[in-house]
PDB file of N, CA and C in Angstrom:
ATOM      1  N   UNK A   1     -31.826   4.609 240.197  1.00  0.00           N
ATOM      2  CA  UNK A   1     -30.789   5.340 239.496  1.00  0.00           C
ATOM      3  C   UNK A   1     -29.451   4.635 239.743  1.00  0.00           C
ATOM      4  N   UNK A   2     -28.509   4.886 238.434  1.00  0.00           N
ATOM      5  CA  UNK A   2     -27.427   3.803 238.834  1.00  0.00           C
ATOM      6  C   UNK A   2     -26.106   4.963 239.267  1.00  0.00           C
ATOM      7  N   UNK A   3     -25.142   4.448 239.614  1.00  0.00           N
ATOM      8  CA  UNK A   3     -24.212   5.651 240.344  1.00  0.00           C
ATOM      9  C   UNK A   3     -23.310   5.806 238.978  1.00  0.00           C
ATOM     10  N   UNK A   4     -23.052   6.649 239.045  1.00  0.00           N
ATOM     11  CA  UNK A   4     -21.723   6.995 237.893  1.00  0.00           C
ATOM     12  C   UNK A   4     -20.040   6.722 238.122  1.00  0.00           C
ATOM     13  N   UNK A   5     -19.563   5.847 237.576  1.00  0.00           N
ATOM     14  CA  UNK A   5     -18.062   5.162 237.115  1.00  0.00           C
ATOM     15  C   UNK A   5     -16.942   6.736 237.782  1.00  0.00           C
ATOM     16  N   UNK A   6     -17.246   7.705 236.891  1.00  0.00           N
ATOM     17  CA  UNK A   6     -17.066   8.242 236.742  1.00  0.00           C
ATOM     18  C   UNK A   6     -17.412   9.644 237.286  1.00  0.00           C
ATOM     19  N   UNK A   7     -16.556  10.634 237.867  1.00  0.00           N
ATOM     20  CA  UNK A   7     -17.291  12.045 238.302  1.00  0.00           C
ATOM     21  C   UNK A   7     -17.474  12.858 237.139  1.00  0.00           C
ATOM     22  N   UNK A   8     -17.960  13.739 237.085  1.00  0.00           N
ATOM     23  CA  UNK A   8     -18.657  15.117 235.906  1.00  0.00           C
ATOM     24  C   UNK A   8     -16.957  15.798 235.661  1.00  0.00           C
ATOM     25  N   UNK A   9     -16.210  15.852 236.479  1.00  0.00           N
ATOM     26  CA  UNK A   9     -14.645  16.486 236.096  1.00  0.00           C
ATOM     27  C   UNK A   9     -13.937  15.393 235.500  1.00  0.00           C
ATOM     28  N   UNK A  10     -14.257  14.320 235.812  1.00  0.00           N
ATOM     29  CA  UNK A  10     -13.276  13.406 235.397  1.00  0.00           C
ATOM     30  C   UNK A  10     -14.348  13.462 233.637  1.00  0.00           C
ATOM     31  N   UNK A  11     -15.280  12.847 233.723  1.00  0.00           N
ATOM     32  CA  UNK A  11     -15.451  13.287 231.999  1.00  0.00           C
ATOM     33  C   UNK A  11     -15.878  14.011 231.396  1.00  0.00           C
ATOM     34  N   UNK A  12     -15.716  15.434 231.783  1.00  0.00           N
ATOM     35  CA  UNK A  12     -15.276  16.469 231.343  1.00  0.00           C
ATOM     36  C   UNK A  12     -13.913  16.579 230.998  1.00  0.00           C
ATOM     37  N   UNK A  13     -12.939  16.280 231.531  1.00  0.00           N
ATOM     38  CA  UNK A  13     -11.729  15.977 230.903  1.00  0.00           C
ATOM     39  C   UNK A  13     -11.966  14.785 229.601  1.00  0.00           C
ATOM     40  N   UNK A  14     -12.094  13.795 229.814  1.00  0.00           N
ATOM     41  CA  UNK A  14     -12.380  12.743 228.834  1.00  0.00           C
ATOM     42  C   UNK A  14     -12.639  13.691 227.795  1.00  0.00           C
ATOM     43  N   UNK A  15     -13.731  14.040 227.275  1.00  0.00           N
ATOM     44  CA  UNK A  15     -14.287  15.027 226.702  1.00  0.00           C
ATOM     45  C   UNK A  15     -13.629  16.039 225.904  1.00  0.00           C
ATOM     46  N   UNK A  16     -12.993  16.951 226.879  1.00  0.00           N
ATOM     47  CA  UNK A  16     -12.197  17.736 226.466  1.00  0.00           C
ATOM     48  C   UNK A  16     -10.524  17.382 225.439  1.00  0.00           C
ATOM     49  N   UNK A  17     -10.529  15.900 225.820  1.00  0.00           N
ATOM     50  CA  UNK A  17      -9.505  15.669 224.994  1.00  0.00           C
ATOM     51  C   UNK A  17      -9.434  15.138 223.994  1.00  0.00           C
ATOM     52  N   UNK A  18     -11.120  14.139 224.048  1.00  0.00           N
ATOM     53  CA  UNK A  18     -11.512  13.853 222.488  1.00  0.00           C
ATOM     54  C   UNK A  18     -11.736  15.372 221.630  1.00  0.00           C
ATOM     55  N   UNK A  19     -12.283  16.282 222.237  1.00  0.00           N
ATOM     56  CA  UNK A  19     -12.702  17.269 221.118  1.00  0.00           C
ATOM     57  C   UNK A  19     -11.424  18.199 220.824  1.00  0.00           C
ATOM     58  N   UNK A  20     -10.415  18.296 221.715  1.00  0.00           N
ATOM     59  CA  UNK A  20      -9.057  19.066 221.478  1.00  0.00           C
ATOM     60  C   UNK A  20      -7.941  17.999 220.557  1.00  0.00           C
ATOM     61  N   UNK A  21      -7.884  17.027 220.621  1.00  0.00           N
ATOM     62  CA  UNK A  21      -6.696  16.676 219.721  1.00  0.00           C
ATOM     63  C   UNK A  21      -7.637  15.270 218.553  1.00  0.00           C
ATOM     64  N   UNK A  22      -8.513  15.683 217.385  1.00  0.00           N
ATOM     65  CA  UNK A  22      -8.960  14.724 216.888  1.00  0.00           C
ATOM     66  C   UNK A  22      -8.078  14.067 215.597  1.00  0.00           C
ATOM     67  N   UNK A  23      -7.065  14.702 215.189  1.00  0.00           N
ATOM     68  CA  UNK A  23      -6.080  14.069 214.299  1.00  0.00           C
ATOM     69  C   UNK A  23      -4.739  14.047 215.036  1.00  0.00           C
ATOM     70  N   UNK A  24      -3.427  13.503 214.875  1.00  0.00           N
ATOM     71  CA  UNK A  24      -2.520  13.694 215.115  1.00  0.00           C
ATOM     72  C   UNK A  24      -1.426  14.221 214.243  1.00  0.00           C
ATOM     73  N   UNK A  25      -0.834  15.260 213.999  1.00  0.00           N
ATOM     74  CA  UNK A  25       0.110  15.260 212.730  1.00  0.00           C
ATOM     75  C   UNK A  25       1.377  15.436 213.286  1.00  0.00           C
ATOM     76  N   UNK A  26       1.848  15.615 214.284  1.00  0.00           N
ATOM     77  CA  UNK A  26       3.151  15.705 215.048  1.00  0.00           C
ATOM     78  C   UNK A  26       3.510  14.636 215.906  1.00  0.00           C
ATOM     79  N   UNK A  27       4.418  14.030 216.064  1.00  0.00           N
ATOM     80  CA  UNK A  27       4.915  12.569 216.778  1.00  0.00           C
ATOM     81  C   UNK A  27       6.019  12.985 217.425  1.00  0.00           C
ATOM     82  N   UNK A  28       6.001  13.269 218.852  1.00  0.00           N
ATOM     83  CA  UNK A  28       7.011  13.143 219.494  1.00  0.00           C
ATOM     84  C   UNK A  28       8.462  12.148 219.762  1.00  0.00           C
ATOM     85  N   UNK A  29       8.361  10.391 218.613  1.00  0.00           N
ATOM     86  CA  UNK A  29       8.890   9.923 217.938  1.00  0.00           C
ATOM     87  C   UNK A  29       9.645   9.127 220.101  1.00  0.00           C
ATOM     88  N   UNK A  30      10.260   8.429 219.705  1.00  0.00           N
ATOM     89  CA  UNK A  30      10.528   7.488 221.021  1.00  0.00           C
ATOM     90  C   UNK A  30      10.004   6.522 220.872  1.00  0.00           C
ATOM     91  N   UNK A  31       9.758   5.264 221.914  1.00  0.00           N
ATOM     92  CA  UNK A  31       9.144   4.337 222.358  1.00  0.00           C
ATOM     93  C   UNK A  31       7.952   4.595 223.404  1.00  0.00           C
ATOM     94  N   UNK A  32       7.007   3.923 223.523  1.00  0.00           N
ATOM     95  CA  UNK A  32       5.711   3.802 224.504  1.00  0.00           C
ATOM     96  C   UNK A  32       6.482   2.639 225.257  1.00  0.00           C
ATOM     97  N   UNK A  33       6.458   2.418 227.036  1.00  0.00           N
ATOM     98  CA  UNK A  33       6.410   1.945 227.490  1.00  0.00           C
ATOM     99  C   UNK A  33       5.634   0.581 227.174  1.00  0.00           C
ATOM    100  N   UNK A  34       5.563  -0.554 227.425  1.00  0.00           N
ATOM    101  CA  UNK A  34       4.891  -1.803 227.551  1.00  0.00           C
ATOM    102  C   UNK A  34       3.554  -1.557 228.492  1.00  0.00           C
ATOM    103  N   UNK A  35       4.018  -1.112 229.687  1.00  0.00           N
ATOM    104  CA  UNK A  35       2.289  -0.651 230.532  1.00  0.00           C
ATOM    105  C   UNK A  35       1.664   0.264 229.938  1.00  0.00           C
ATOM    106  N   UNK A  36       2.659   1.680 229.387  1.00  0.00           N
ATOM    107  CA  UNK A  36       1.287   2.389 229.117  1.00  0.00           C
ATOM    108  C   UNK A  36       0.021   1.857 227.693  1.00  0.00           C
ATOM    109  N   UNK A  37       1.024   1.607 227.007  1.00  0.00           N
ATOM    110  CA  UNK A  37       0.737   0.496 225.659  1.00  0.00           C
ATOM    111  C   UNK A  37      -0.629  -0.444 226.015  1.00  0.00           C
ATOM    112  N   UNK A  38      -0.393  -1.068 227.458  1.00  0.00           N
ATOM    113  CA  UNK A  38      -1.230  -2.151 227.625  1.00  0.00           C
ATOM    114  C   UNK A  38      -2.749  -1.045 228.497  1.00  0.00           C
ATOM    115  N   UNK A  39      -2.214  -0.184 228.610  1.00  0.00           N
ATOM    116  CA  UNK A  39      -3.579   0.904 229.699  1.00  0.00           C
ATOM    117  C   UNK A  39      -4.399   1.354 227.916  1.00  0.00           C
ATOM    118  N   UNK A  40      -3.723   1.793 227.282  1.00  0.00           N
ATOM    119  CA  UNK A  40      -4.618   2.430 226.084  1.00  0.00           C
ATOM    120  C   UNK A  40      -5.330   1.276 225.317  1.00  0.00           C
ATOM    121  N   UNK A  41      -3.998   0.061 224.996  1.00  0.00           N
ATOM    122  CA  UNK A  41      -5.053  -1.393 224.621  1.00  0.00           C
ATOM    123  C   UNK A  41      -6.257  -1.326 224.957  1.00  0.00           C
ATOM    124  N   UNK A  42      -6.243  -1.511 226.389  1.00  0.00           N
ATOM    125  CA  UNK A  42      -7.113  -2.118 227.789  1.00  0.00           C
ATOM    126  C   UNK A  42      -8.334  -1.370 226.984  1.00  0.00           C
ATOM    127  N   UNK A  43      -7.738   0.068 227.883  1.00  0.00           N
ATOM    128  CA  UNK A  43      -8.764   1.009 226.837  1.00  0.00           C
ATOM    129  C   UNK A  43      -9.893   1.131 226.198  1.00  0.00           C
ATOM    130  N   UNK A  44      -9.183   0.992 225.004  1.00  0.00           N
ATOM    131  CA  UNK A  44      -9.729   1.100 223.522  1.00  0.00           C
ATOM    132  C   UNK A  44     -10.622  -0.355 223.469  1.00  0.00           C
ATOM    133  N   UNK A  45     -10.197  -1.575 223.854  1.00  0.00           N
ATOM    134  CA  UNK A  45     -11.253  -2.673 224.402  1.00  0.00           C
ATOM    135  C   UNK A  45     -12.013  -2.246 224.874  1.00  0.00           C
ATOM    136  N   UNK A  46     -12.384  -1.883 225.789  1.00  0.00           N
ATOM    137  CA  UNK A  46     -13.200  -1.701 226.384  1.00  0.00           C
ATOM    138  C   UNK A  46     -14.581  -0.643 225.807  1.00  0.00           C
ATOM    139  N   UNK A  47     -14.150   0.754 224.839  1.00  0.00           N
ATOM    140  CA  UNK A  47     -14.389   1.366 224.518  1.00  0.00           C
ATOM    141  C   UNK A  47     -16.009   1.015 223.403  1.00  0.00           C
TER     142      UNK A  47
END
């Protein structure tokens, strides 16, 4: 058996936030930082 990345709360959150926000229609409008920018990149690569 292989160990999990991840604990059962931690993606349970994951989870919970794909199924709570699946469109966006409101933009809090600003700039994204350069790191956080590069953590969601990273991300979504990986994904």
């Amino acid at each position: 058996m292989t160990e999990q990345a991840f604990s059962p709360e931690e993606r349970a959150a994951v989870y919970r936030a794909i199924a709570e926000r699946r469109d966006m229609r409101h933009f809090i409008g600003g700039t994204v930082a350069p790191e956080l920018l590069a953590r969601v990149l990273e991300a979504a690569h990986q994904a």
